[in-house]
C-alpha atoms as a PDB file:
ATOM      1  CA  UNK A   1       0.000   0.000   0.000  1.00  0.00           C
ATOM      2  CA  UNK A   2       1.013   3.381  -0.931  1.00  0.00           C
ATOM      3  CA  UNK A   3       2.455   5.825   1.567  1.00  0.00           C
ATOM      4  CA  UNK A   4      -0.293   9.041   1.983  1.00  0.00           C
ATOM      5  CA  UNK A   5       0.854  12.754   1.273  1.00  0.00           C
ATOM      6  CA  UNK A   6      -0.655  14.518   3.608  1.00  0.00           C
ATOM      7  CA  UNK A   7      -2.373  17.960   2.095  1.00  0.00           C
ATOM      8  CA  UNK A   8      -4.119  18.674   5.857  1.00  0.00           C
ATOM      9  CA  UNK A   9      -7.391  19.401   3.553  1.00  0.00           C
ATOM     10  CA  UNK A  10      -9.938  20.367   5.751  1.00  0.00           C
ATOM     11  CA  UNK A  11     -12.978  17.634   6.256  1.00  0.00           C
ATOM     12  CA  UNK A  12     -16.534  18.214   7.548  1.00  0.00           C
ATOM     13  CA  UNK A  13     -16.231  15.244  10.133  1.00  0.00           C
ATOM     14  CA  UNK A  14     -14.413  11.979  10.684  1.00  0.00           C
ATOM     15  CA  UNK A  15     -16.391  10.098   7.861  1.00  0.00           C
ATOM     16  CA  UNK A  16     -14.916  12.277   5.331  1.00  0.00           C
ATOM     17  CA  UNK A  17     -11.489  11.925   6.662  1.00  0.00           C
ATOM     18  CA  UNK A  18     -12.265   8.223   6.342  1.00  0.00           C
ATOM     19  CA  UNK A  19     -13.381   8.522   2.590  1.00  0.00           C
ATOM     20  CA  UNK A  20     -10.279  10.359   1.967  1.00  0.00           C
ATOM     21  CA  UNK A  21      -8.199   7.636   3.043  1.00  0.00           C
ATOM     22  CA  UNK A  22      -9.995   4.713   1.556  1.00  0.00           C
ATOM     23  CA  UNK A  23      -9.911   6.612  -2.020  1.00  0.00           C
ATOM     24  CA  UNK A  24      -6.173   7.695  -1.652  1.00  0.00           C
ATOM     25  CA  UNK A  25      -5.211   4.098  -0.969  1.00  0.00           C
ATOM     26  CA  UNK A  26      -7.649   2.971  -3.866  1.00  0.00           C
ATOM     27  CA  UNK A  27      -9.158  -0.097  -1.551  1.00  0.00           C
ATOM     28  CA  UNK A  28     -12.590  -1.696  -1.195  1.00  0.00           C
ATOM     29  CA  UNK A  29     -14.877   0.355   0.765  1.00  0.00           C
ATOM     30  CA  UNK A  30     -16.618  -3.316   2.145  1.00  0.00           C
ATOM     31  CA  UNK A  31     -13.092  -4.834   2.665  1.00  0.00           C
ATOM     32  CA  UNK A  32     -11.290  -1.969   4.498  1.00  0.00           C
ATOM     33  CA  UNK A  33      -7.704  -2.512   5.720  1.00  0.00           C
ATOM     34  CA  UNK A  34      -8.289  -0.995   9.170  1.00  0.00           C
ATOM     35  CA  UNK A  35      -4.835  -2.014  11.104  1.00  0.00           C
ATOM     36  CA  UNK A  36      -3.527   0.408   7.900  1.00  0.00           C
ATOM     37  CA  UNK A  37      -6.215   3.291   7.820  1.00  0.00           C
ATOM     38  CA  UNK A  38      -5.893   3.239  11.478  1.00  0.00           C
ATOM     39  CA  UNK A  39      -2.601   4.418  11.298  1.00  0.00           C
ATOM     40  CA  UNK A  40      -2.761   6.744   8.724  1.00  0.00           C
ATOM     41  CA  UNK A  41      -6.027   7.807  10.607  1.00  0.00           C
ATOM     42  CA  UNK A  42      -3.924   8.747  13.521  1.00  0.00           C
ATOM     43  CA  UNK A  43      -1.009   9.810  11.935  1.00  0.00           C
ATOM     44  CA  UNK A  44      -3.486  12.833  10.148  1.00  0.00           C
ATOM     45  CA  UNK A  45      -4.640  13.789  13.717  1.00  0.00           C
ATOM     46  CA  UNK A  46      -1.018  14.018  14.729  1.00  0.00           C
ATOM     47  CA  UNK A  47      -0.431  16.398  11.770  1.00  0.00           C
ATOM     48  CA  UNK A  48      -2.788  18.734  12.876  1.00  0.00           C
ATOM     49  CA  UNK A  49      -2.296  18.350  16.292  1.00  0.00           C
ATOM     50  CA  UNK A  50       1.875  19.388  15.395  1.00  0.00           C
ATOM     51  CA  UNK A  51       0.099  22.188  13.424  1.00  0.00           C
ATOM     52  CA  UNK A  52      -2.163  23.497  16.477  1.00  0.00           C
ATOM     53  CA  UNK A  53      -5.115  22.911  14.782  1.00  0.00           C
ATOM     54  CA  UNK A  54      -8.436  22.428  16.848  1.00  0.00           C
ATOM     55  CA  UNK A  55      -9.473  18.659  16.440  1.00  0.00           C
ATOM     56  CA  UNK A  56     -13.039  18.247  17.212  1.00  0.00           C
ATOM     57  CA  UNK A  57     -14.687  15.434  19.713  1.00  0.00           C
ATOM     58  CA  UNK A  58     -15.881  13.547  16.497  1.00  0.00           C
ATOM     59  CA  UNK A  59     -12.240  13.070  15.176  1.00  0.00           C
ATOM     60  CA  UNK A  60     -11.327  10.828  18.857  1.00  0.00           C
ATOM     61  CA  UNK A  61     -13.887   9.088  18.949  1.00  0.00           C
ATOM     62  CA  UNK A  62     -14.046   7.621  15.836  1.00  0.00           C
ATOM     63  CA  UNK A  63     -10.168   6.953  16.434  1.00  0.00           C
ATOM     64  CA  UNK A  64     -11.303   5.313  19.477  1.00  0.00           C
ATOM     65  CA  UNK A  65     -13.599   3.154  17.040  1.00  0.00           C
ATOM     66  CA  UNK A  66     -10.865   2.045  14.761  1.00  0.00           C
ATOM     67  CA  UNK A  67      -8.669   1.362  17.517  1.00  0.00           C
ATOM     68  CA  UNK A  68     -11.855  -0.791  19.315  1.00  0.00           C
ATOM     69  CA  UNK A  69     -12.514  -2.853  15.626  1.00  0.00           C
ATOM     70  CA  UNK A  70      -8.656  -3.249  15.169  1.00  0.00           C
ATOM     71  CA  UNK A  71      -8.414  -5.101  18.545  1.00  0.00           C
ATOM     72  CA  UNK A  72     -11.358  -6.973  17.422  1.00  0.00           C
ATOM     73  CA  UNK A  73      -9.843  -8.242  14.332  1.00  0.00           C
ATOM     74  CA  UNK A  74      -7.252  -9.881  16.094  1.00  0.00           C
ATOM     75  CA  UNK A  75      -9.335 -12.076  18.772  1.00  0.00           C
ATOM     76  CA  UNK A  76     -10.948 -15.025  17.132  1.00  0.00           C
ATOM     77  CA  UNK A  77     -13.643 -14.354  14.930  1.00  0.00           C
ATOM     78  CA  UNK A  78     -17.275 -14.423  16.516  1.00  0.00           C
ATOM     79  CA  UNK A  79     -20.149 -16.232  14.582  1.00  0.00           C
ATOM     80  CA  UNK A  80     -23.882 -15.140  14.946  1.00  0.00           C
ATOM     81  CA  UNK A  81     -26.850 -17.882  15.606  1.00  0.00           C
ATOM     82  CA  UNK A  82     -26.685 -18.865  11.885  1.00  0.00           C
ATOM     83  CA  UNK A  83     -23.300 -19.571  12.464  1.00  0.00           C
ATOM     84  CA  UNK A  84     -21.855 -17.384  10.155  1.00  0.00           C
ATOM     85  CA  UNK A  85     -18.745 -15.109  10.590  1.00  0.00           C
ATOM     86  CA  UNK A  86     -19.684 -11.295  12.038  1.00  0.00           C
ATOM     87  CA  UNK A  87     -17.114  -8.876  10.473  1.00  0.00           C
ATOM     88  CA  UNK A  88     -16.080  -6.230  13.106  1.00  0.00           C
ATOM     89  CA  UNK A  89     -16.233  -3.286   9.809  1.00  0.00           C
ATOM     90  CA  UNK A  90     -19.868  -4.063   9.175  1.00  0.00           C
ATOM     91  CA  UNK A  91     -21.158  -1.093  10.668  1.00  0.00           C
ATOM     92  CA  UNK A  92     -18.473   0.998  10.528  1.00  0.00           C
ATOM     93  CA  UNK A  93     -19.116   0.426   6.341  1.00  0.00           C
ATOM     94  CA  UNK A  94     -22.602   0.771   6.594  1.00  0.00           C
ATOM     95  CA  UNK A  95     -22.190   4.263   8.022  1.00  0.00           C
ATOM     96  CA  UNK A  96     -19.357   5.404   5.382  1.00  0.00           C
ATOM     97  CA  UNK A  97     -21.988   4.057   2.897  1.00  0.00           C
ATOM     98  CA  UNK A  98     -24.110   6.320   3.891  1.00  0.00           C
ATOM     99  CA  UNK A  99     -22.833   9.349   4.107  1.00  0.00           C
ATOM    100  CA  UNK A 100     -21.159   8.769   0.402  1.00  0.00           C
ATOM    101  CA  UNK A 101     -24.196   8.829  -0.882  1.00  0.00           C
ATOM    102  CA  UNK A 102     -25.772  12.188   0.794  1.00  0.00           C
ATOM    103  CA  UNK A 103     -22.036  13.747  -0.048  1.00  0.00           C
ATOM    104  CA  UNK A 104     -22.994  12.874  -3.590  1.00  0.00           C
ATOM    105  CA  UNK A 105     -26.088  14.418  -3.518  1.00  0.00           C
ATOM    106  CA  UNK A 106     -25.045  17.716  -1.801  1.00  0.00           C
ATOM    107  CA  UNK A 107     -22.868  17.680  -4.900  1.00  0.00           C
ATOM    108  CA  UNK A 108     -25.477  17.232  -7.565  1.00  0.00           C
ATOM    109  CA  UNK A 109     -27.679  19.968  -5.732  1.00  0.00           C
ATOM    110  CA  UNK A 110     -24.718  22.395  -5.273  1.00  0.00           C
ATOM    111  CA  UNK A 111     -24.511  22.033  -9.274  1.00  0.00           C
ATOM    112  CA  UNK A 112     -28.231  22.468  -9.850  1.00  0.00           C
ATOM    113  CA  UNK A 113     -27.892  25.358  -7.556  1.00  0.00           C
ATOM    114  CA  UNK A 114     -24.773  26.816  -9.336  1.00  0.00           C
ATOM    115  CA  UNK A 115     -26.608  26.224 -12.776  1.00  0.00           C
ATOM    116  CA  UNK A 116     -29.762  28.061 -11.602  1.00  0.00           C
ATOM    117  CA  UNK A 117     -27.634  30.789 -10.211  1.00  0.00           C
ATOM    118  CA  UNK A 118     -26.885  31.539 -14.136  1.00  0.00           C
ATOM    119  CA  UNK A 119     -29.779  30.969 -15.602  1.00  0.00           C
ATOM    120  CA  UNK A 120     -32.339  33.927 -17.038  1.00  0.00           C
ATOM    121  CA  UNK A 121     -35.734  32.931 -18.011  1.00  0.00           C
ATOM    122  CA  UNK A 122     -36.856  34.595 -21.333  1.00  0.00           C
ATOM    123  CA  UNK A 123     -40.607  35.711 -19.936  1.00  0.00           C
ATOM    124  CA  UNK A 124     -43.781  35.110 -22.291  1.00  0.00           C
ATOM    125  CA  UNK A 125     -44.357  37.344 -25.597  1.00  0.00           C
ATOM    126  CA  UNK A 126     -47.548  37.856 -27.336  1.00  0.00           C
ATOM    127  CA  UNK A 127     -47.258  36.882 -30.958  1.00  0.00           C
ATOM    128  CA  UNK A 128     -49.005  38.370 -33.261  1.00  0.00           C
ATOM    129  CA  UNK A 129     -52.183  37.181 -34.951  1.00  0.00           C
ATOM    130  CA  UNK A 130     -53.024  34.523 -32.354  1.00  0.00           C
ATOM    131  CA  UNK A 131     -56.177  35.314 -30.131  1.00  0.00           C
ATOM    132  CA  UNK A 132     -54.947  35.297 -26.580  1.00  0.00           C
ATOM    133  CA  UNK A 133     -58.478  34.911 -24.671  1.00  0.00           C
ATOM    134  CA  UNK A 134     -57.486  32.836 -22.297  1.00  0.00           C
ATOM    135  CA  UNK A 135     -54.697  34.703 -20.626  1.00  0.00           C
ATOM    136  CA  UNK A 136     -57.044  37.301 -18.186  1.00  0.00           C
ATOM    137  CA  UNK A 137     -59.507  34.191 -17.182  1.00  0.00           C
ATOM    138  CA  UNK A 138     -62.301  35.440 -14.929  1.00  0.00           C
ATOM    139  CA  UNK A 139     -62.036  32.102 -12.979  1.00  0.00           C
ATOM    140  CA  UNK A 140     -59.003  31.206 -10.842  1.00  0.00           C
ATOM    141  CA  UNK A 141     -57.140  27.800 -10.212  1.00  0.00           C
ATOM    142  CA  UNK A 142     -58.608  27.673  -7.191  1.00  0.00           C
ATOM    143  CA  UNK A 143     -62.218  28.023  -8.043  1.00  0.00           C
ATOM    144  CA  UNK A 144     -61.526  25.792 -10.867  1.00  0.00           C
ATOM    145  CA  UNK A 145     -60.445  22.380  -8.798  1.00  0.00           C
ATOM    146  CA  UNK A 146     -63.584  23.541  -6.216  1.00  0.00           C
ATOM    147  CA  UNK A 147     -66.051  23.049  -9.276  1.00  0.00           C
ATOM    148  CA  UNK A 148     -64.284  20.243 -10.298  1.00  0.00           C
ATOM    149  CA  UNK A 149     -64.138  18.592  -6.838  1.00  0.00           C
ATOM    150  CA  UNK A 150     -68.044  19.583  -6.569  1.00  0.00           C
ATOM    151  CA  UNK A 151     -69.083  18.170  -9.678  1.00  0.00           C
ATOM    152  CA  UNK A 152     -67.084  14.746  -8.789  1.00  0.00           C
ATOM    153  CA  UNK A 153     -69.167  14.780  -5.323  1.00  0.00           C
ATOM    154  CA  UNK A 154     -72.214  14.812  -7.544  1.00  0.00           C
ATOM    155  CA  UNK A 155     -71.631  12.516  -9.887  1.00  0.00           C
ATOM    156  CA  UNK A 156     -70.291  10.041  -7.577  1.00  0.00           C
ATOM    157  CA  UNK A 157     -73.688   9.861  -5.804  1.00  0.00           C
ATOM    158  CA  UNK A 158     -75.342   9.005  -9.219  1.00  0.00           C
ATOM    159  CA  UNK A 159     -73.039   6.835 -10.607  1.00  0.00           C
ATOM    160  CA  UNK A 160     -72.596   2.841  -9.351  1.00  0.00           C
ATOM    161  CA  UNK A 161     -69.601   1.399  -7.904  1.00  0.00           C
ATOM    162  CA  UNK A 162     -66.341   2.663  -9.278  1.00  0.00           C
ATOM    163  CA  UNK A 163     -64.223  -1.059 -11.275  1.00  0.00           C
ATOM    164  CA  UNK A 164     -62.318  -1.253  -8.536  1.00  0.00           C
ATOM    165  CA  UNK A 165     -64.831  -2.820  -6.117  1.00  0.00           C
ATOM    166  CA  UNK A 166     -64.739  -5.534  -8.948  1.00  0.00           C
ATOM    167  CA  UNK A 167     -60.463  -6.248  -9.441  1.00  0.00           C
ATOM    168  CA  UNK A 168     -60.213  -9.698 -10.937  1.00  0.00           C
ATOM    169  CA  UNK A 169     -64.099  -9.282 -12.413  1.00  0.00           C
ATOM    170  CA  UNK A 170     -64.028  -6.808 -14.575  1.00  0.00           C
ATOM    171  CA  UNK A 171     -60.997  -5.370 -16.651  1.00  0.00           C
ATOM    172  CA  UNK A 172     -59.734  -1.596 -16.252  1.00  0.00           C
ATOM    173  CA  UNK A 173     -61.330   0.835 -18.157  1.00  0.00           C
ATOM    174  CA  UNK A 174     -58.968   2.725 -20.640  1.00  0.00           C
ATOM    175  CA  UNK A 175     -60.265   6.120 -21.879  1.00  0.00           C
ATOM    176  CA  UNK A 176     -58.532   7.790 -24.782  1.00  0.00           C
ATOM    177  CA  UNK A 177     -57.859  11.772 -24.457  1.00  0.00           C
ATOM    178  CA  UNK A 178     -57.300  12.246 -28.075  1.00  0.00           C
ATOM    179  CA  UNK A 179     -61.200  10.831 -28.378  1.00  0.00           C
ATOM    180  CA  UNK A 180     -62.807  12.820 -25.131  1.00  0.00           C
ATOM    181  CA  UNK A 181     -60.890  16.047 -27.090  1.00  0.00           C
ATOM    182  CA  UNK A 182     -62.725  15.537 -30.114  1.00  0.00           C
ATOM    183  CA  UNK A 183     -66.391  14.297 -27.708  1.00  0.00           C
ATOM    184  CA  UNK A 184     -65.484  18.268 -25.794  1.00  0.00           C
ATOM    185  CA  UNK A 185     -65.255  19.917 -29.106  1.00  0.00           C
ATOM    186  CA  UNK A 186     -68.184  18.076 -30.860  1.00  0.00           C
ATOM    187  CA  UNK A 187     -70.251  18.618 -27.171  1.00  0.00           C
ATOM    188  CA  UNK A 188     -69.507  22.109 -26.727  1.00  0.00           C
ATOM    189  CA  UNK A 189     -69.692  23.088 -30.749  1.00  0.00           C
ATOM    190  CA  UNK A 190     -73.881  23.161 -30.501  1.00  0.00           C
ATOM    191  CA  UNK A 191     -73.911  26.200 -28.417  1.00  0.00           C
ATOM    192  CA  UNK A 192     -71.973  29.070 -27.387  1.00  0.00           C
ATOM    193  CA  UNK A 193     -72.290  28.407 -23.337  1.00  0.00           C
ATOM    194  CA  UNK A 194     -72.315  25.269 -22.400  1.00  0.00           C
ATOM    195  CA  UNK A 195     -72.651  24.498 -18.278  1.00  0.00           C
ATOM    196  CA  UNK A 196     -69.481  23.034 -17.144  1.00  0.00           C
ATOM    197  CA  UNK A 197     -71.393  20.267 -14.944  1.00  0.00           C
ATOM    198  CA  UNK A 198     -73.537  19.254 -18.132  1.00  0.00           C
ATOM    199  CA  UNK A 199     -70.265  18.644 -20.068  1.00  0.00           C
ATOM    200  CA  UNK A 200     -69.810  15.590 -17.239  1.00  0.00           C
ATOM    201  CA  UNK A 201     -73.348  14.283 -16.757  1.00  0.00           C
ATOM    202  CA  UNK A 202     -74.274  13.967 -20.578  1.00  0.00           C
ATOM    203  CA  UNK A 203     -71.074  12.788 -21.515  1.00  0.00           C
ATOM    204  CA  UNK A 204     -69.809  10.653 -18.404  1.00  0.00           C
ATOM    205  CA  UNK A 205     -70.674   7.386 -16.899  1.00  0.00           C
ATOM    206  CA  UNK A 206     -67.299   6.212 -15.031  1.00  0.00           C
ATOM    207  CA  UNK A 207     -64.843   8.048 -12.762  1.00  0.00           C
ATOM    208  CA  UNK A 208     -61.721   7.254 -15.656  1.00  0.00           C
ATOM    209  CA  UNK A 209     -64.054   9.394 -18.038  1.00  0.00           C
ATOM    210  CA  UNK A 210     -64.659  11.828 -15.742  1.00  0.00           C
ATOM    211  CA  UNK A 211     -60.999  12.555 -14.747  1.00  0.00           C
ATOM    212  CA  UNK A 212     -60.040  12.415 -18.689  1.00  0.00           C
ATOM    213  CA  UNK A 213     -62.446  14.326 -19.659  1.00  0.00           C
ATOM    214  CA  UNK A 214     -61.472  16.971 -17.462  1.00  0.00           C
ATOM    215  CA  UNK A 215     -57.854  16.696 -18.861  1.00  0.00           C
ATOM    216  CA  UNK A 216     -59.285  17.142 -22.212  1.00  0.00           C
ATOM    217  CA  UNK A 217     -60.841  20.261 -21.458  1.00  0.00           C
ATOM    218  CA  UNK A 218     -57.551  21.440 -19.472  1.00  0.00           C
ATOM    219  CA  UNK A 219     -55.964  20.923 -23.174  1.00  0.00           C
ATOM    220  CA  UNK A 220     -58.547  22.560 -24.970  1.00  0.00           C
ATOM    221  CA  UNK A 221     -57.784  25.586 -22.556  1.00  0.00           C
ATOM    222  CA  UNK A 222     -54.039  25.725 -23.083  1.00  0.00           C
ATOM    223  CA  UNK A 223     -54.907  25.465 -26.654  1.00  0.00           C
ATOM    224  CA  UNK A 224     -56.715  28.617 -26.418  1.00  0.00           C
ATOM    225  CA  UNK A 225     -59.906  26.585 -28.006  1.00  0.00           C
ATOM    226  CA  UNK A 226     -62.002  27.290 -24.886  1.00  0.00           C
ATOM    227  CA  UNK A 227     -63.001  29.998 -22.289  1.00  0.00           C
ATOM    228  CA  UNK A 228     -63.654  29.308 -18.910  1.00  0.00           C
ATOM    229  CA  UNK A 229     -66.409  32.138 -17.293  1.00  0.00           C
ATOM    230  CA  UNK A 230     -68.819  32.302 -14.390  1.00  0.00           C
ATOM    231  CA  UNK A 231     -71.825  33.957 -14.143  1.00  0.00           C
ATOM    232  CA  UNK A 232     -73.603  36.189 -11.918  1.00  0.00           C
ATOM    233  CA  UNK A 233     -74.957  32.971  -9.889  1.00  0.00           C
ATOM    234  CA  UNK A 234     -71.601  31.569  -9.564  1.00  0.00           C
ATOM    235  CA  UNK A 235     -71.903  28.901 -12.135  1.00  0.00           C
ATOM    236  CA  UNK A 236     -69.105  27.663 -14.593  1.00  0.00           C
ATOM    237  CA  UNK A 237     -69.723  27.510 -18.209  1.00  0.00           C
ATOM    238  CA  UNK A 238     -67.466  26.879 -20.831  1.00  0.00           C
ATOM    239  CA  UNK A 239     -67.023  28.709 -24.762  1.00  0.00           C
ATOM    240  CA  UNK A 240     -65.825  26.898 -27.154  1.00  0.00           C
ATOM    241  CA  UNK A 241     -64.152  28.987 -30.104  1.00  0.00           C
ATOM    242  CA  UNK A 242     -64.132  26.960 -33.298  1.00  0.00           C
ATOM    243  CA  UNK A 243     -61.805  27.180 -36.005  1.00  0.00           C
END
């Protein structure tokens, strides 16, 4: 093994010193020389010790550990009920495991946060000749999900037992949004308001429809293709601005 050159880098606890070692001396992380680390363990916290450096609790103690699994190593090796062999380093790898892997991700998030430092959003521009209807809605998101959480409460009380209650019975229901797009267009295209809850109750017989249908019209709306509006009694209705 290869004699360390000690930089005296400065480490966020004993775990990191540990790391340091085990990928200066390019070993197994799950087959750790400790008599070896040990030393070089100790021979760091003499370094800064010579350079009146403050060593913090942490630092002893886990030299205390190595010391304590070292000493272990050499007694006889103990075997568990099952009768296999308990390796001393288990837990002292388990914990270097772990905090490799949240030093990893600080990494990745100090680069996400680095790259969002420099980054500048263009914002939205109008461009011209598209109708931009939708943009000043009278209705907000929050209004929006309470209608849509109201009209599921009534429809649920009219409608039987959702397919679930029947797993293994009767298959799942797959509803195509490409199709309830077109059944929203073709629906709303007889009249120029149309009640939001009618949209459901003429068109829907199953929870899956219901939820895609209310996707479709979600599309429809970032599409520009309909207005959402309430009137003076509070209740949704839907335009639907064909082509």
């Amino acid at each position: 093994m290869e004699q360390l050159s000690y930089k005296l880098e400065t480490f966020e606890g004993p775990l990191d010193l540990l790391l340091h070692l085990i990928k200066s001396n390019k070993v197994n992380i799950y087959d750790i020389p400790i008599a070896e680390i040990s030393h070089q363990y100790l021979e760091y916290l003499d370094k800064m010790k010579q350079m009146d450096l403050d060593i913090a609790s942490e630092f002893l103690i886990m030299a205390a550990e190595l010391l304590y699994i070292k000493s272990k190593m050499l007694l006889p090796a103990e075997k568990n009920e099952a009768g296999e062999t308990i390796d001393p380093r288990t837990e002292l790898v388990e914990k270097l495991l772990e905090y490799q892997k949240y030093k990893e991700l600080a990494e990745f998030l100090k680069e996400r946060e680095d790259i969002g430092r420099f980054s500048f959003v263009k914002g939205p521009e109008k461009i011209k000749g598209i109708k931009y209807s939708n943009t000043d809605l009278d209705v907000s998101m929050k209004e929006l999900l309470e209608a849509f959480s109201d009209m599921m409460e009534r429809l649920g009380r009219k409608m039987p037992p959702p397919k679930t209650s029947f797993v293994g019975i009767v298959a799942r229901e797959t509803v195509s949004l490409k199709e309830r797009i077109a059944m929203v267009q073709e629906y709303l295209s007889h009249g120029k308001k149309t009640n939001f809850l009618d949209v459901f109750l003429d068109n829907c017989t199953s929870r899956p429809q219901i939820v895609v249908t209310f996707l479709a019209i979600l599309e429809l709306v970032k599409q520009n293709s309909i207005t959402f509006g309430k009137d003076k009694n509070n209740t949704f209705y839907l335009i639907y601005h064909s082509s």
